[in-house]
C-alpha atoms as a PDB file:
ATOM      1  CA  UNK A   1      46.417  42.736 294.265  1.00  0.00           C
ATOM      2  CA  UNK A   2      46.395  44.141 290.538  1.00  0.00           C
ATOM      3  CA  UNK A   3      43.343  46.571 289.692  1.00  0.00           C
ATOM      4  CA  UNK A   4      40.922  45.502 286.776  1.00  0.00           C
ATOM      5  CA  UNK A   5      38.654  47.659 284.505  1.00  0.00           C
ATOM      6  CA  UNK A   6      35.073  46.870 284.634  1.00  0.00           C
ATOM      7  CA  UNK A   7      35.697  45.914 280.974  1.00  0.00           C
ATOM      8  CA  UNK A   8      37.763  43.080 282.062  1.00  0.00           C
ATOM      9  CA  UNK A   9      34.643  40.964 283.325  1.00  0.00           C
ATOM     10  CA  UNK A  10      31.823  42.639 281.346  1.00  0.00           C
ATOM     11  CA  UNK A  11      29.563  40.252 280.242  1.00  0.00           C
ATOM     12  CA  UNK A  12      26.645  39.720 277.653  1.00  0.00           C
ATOM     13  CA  UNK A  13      24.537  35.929 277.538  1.00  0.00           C
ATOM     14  CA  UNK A  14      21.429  35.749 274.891  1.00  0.00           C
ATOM     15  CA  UNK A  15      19.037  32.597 275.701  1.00  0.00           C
ATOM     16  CA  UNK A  16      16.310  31.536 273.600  1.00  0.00           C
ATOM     17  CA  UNK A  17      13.276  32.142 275.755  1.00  0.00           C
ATOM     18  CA  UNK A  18      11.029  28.883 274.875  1.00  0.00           C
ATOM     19  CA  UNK A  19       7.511  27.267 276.180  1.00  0.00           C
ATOM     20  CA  UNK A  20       9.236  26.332 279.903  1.00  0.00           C
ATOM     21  CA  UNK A  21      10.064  29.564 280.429  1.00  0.00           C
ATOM     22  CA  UNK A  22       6.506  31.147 280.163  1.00  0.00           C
ATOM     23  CA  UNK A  23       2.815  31.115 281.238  1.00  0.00           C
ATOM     24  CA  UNK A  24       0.379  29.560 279.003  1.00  0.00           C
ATOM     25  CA  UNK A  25      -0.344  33.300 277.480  1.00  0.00           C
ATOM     26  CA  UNK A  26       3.131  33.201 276.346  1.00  0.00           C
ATOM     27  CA  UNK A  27       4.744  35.777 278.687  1.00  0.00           C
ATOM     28  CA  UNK A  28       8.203  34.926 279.913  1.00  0.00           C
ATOM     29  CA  UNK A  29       7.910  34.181 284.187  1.00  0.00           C
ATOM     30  CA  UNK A  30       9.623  36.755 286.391  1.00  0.00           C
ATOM     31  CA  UNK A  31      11.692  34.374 287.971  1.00  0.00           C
ATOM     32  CA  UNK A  32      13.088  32.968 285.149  1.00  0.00           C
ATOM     33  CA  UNK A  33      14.887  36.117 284.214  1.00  0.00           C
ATOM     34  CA  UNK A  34      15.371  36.566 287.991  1.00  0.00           C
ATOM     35  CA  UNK A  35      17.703  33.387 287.659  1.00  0.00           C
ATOM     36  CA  UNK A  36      19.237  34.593 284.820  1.00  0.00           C
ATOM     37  CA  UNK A  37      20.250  37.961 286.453  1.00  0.00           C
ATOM     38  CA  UNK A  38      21.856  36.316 288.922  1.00  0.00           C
ATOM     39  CA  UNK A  39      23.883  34.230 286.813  1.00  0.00           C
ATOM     40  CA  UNK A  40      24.972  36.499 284.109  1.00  0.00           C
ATOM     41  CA  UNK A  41      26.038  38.669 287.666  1.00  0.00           C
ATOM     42  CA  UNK A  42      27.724  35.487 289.145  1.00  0.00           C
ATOM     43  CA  UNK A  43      29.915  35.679 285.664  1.00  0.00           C
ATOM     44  CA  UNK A  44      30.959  38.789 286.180  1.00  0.00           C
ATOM     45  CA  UNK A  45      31.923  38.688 289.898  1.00  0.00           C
ATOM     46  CA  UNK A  46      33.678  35.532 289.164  1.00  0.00           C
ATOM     47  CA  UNK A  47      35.914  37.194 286.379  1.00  0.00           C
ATOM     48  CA  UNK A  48      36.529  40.279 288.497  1.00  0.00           C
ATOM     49  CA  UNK A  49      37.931  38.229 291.962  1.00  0.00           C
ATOM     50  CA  UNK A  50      38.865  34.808 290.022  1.00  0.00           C
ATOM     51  CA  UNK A  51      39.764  32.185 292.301  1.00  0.00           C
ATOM     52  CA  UNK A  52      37.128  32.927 294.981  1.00  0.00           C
ATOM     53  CA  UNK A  53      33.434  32.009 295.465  1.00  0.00           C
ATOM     54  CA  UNK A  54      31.144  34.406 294.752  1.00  0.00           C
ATOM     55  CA  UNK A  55      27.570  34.558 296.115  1.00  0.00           C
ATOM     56  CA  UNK A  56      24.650  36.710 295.919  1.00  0.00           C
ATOM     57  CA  UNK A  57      24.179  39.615 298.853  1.00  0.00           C
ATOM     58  CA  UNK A  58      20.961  41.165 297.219  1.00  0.00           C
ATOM     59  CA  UNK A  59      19.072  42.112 294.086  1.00  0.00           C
ATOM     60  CA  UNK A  60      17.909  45.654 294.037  1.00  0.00           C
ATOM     61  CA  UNK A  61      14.798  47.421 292.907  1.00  0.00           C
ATOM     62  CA  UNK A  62      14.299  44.852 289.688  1.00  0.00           C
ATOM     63  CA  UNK A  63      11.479  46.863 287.871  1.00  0.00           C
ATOM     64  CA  UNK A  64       9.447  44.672 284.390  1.00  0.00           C
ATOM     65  CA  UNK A  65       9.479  47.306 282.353  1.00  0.00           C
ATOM     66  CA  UNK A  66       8.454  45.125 279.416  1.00  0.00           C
ATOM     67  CA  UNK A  67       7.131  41.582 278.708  1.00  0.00           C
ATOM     68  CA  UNK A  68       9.725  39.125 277.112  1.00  0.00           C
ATOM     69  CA  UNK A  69       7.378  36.357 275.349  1.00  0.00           C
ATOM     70  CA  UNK A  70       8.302  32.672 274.210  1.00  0.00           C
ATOM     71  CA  UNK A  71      10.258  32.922 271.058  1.00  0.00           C
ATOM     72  CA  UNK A  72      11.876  36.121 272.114  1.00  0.00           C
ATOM     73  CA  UNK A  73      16.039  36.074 272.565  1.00  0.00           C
ATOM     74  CA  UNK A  74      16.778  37.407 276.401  1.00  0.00           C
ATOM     75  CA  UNK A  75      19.491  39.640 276.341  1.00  0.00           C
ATOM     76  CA  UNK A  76      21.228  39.933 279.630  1.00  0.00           C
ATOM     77  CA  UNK A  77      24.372  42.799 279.618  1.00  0.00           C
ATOM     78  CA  UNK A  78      26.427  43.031 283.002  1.00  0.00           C
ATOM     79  CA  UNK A  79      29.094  44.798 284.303  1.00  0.00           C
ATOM     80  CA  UNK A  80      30.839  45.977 287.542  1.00  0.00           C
ATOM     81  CA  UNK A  81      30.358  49.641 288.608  1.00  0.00           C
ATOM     82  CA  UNK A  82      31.287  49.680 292.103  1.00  0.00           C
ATOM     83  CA  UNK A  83      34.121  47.172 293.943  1.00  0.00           C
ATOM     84  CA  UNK A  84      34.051  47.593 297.359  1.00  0.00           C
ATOM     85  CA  UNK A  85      36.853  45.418 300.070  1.00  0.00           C
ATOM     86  CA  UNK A  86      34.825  42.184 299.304  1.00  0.00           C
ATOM     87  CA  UNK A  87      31.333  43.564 298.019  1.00  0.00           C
ATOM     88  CA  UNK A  88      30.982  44.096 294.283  1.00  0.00           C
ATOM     89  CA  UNK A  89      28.190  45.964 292.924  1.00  0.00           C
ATOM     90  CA  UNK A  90      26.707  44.100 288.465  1.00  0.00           C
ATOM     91  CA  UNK A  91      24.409  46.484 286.960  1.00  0.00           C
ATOM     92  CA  UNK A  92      22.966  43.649 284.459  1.00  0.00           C
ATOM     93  CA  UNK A  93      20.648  45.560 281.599  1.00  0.00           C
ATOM     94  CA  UNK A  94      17.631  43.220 280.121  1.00  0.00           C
ATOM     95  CA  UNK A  95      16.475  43.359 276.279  1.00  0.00           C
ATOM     96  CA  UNK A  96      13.884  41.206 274.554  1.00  0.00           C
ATOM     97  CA  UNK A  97      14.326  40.948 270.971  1.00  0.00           C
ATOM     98  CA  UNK A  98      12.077  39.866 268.772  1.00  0.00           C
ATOM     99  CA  UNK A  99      13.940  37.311 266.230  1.00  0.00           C
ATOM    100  CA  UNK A 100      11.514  37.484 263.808  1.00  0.00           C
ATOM    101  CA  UNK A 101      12.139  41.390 262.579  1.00  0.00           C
ATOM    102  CA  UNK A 102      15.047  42.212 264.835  1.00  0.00           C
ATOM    103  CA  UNK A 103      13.286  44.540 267.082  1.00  0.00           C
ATOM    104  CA  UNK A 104      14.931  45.003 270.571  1.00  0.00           C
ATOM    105  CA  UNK A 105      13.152  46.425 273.684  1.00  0.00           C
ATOM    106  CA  UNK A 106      14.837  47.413 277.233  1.00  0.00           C
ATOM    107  CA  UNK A 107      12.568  45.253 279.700  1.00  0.00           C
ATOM    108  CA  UNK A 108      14.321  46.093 282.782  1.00  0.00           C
ATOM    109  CA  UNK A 109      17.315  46.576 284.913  1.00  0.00           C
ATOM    110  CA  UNK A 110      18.450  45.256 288.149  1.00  0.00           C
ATOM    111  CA  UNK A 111      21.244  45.999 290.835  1.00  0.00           C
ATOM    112  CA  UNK A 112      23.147  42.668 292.085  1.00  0.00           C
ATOM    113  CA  UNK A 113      25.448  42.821 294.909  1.00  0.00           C
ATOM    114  CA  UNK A 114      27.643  40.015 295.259  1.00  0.00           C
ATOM    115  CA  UNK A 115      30.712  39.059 297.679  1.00  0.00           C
ATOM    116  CA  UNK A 116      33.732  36.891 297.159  1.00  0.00           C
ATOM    117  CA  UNK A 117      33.927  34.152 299.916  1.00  0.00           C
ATOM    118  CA  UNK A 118      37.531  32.588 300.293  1.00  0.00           C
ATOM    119  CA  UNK A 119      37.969  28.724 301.063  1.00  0.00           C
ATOM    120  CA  UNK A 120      36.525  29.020 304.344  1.00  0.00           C
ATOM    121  CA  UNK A 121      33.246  31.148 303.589  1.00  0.00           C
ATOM    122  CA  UNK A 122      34.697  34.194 304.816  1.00  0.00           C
ATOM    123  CA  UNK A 123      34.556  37.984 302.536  1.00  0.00           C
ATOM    124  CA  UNK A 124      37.523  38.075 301.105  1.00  0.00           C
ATOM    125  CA  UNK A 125      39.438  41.238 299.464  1.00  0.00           C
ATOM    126  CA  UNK A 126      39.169  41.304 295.481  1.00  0.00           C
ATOM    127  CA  UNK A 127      40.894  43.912 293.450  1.00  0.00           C
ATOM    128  CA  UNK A 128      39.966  47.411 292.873  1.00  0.00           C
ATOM    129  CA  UNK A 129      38.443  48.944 290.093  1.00  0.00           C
ATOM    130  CA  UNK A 130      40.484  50.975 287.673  1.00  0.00           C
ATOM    131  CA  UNK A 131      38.423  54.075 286.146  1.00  0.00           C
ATOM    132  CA  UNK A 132      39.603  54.647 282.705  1.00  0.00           C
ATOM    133  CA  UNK A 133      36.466  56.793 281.390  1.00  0.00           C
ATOM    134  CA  UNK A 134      34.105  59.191 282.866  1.00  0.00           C
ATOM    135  CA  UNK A 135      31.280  56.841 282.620  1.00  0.00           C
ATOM    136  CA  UNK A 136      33.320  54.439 284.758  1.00  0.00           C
ATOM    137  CA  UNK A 137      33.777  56.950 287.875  1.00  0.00           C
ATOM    138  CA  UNK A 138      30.088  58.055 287.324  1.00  0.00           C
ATOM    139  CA  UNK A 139      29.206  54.681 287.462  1.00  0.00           C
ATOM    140  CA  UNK A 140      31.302  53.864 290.562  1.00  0.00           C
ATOM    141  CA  UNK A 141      30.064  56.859 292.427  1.00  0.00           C
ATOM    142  CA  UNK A 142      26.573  55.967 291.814  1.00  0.00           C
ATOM    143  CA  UNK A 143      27.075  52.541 292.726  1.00  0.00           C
ATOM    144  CA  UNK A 144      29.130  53.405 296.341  1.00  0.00           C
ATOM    145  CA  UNK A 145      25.625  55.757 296.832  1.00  0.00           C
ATOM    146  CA  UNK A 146      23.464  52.835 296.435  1.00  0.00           C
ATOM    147  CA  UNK A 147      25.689  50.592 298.616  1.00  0.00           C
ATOM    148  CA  UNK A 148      25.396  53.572 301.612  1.00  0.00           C
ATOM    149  CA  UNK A 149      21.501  53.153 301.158  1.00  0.00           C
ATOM    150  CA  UNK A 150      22.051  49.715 301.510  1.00  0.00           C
ATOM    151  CA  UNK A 151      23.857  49.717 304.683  1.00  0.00           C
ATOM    152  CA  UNK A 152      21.582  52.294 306.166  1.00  0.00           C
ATOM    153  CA  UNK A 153      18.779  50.175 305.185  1.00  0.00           C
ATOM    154  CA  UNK A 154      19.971  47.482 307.099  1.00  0.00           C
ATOM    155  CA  UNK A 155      21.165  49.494 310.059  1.00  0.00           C
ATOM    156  CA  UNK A 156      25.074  48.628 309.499  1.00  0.00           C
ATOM    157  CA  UNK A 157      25.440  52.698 309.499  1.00  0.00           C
END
């Protein structure tokens, strides 16, 4: 199986955040960008393993740093720091920015682990991850840290 860069399935989506989206004082609901996480993640995992399906494990530690309001673009960048046998760990980074005078804020960051299923729902291997850069192989090491917290969270070491 050929190794891929995380640049290979790196991934930005901007959406128009409109009335729908938002509480009558204007703020943008939670779960909205929740849903939007998770598919700008999905993306990702699906470029990185191709022709498997990819589901959501878990969302970690998703912290509102910032409000996004109605009118505001959402800004959703992703990308794949740690690959695991059939785990895969999207770091997706949140913005608001204000369309009116250009302004962009950081309003949070989440952790998505996702795992490619093959035909029959089972994990299935996806390629590796080639480091290229030393952000890449901090990236991965912090990422394989997380995912030992994970399993020792859920008693699986």
């Amino acid at each position: 199986m050929k190794k891929k860069s995380p640049s290979e399935s790196k991934t930005e989506m901007t959406l128009m955040m409109l009335p729908s989206d938002a509480n009558p004082k204007g703020n943008v609901f939670g779960g909205v960008i929740l849903k939007y996480v998770d598919l700008v993640a999905g993306i990702v995992s699906k470029r990185h393993a191709r022709n498997t399906n990819c589901v959501t494990a878990s969302i970690d530690r998703m912290t509102f740093l910032k409000p996004v309001y109605i009118g505001n673009a959402l800004i959703l960048s992703a990308r794949l720091n740690y690959v695991h046998r059939s785990s895969m760990e999207v770091e997706v980074t949140i913005e608001a920015e204000n369309l009116d005078d250009g302004t962009r804020v950081r309003t949070g960051t989440a952790f998505v682990t996702t795992v490619a299923l093959d035909k029959n729902g089972k994990p299935t291997e996806v390629p590796q991850l080639v480091l290229k850069t030393a952000d890449d192989r901090k990236r991965f090491k912090e990422g394989y840290a997380r995912m030992q917290s994970r399993l020792k969270e859920a008693g699986k070491i």
